[in-house]
Protein backbone atom coordinates (compact mmCIF):
# COMPACT_ATOMS: atom_id res chain seq x y z
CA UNK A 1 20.81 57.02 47.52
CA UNK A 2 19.53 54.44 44.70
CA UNK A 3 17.38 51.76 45.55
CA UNK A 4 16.70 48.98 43.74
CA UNK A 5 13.09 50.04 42.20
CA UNK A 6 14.94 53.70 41.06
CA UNK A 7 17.53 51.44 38.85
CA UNK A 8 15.50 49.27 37.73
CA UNK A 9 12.85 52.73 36.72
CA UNK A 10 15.83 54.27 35.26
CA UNK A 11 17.05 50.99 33.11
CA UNK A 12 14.01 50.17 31.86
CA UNK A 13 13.72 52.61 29.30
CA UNK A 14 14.83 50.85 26.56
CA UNK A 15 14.19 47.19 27.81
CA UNK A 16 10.31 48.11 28.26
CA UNK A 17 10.27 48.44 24.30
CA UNK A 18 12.42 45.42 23.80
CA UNK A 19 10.08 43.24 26.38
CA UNK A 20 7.28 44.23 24.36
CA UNK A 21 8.80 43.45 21.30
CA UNK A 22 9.76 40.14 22.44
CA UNK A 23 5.88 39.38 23.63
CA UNK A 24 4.52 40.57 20.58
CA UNK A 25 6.77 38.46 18.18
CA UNK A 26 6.33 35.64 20.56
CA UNK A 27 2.45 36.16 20.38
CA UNK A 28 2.31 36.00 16.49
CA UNK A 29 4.64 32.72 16.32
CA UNK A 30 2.46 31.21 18.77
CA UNK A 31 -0.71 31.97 16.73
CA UNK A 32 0.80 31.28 13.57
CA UNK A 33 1.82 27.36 14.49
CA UNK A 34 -1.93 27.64 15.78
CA UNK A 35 -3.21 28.43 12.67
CA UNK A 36 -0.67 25.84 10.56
CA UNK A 37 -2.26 23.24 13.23
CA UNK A 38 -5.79 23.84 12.36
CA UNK A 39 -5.24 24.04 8.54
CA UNK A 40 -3.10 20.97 8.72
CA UNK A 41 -6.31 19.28 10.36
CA UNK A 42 -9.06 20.52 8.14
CA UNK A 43 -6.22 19.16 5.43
CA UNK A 44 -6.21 15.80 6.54
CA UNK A 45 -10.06 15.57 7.72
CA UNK A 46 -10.67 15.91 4.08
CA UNK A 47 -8.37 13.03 2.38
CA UNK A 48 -9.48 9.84 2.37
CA UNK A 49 -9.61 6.91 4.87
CA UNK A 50 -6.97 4.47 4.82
CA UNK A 51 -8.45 1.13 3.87
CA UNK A 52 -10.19 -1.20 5.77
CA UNK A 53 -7.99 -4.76 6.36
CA UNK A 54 -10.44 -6.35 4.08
CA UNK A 55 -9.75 -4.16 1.53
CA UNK A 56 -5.80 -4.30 1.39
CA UNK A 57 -4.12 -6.30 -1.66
CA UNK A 58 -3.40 -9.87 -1.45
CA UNK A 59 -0.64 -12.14 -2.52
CA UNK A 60 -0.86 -14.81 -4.46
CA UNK A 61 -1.07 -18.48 -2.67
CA UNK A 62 0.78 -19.71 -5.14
CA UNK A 63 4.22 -18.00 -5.81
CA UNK A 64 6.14 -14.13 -5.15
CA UNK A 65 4.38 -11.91 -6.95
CA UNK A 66 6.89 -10.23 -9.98
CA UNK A 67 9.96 -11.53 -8.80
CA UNK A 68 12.61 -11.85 -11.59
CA UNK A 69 15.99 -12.78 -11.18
CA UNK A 70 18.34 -11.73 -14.06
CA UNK A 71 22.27 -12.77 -12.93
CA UNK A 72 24.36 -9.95 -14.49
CA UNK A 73 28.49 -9.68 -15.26
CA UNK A 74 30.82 -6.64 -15.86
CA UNK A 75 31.83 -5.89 -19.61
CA UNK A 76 35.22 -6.27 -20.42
CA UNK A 77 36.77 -3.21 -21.10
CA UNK A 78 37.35 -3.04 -25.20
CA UNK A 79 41.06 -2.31 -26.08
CA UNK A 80 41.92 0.25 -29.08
CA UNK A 81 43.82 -1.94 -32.04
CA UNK A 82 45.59 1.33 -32.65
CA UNK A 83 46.78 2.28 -29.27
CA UNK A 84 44.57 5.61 -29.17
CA UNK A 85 42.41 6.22 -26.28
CA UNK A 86 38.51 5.30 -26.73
CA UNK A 87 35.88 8.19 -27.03
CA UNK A 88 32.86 7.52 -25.07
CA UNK A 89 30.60 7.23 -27.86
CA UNK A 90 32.72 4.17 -28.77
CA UNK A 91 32.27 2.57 -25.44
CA UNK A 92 29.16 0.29 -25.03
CA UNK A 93 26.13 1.82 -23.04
CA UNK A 94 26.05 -0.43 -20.63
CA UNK A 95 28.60 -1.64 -17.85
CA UNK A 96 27.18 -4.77 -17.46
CA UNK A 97 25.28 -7.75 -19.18
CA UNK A 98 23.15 -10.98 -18.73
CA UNK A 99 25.21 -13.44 -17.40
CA UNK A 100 25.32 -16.92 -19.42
CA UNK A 101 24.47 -19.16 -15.73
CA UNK A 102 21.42 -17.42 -14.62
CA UNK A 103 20.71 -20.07 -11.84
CA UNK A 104 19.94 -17.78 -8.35
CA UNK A 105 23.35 -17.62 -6.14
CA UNK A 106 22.51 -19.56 -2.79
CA UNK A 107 24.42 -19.32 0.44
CA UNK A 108 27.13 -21.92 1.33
CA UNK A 109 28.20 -23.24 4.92
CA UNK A 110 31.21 -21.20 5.40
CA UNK A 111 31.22 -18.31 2.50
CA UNK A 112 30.15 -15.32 4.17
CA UNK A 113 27.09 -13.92 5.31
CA UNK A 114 25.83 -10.53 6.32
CA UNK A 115 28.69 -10.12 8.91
CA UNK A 116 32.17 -10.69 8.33
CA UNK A 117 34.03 -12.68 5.88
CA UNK A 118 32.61 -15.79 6.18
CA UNK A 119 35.02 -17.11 9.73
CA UNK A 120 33.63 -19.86 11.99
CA UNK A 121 32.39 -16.75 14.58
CA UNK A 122 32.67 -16.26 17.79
CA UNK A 123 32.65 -19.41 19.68
């Protein structure tokens, strides 16, 4: 007659050594994100401070700082005279160029946005 604690004796044979197993690796991951914790720390203590609000960069009052605006347009493709096919050492480098109107594009009533294709909305 088998009771409970004789089967569970008799199976744990095998499972004892797994069960330790299991602790141990579970012991060294545990210590190793320990130690990654405390280096990460002493890591940190030693960079510098972030600076102070008084010491952050300022804008200029008077206008955006480096902004350029250069309005650019797609090359035509060139077309062989001779009906051959073009190399790409005889293509230009570039795809596009400086437009000749380099006035900045401003938004319209009515053409478009961010959402859509420029419709009257909902409403």
């Amino acid at each position: 007659m088998d009771t409970f604690a004789s089967v569970f004796v008799a199976a744990s044979g095998r499972s004892a050594l797994a069960t330790v197993a299991f602790i141990a690796v579970g012991l060294v991951l545990v210590g190793g994100l320990i130690w990654a914790f405390r280096l990460g720390f002493k890591v940190r203590s030693r960079e510098p401070a972030p600076p102070a609000p008084h010491e952050q960069p300022r804008r200029p009052g008077t206008a955006p700082a480096h902004e350029t605006h250069r309005t650019r347009e797609p090359n035509e493709m060139p077309r062989p005279t001779d009906g051959e096919r073009l190399t790409p050492h005889e293509l230009r480098p570039t795809g596009s160029r400086d437009s000749a109107d380099q006035r900045r594009p401003r938004w319209e009533e009515g053409s478009g946005g961010s959402f859509g294709s420029g419709g009257t909305g909902a409403g």
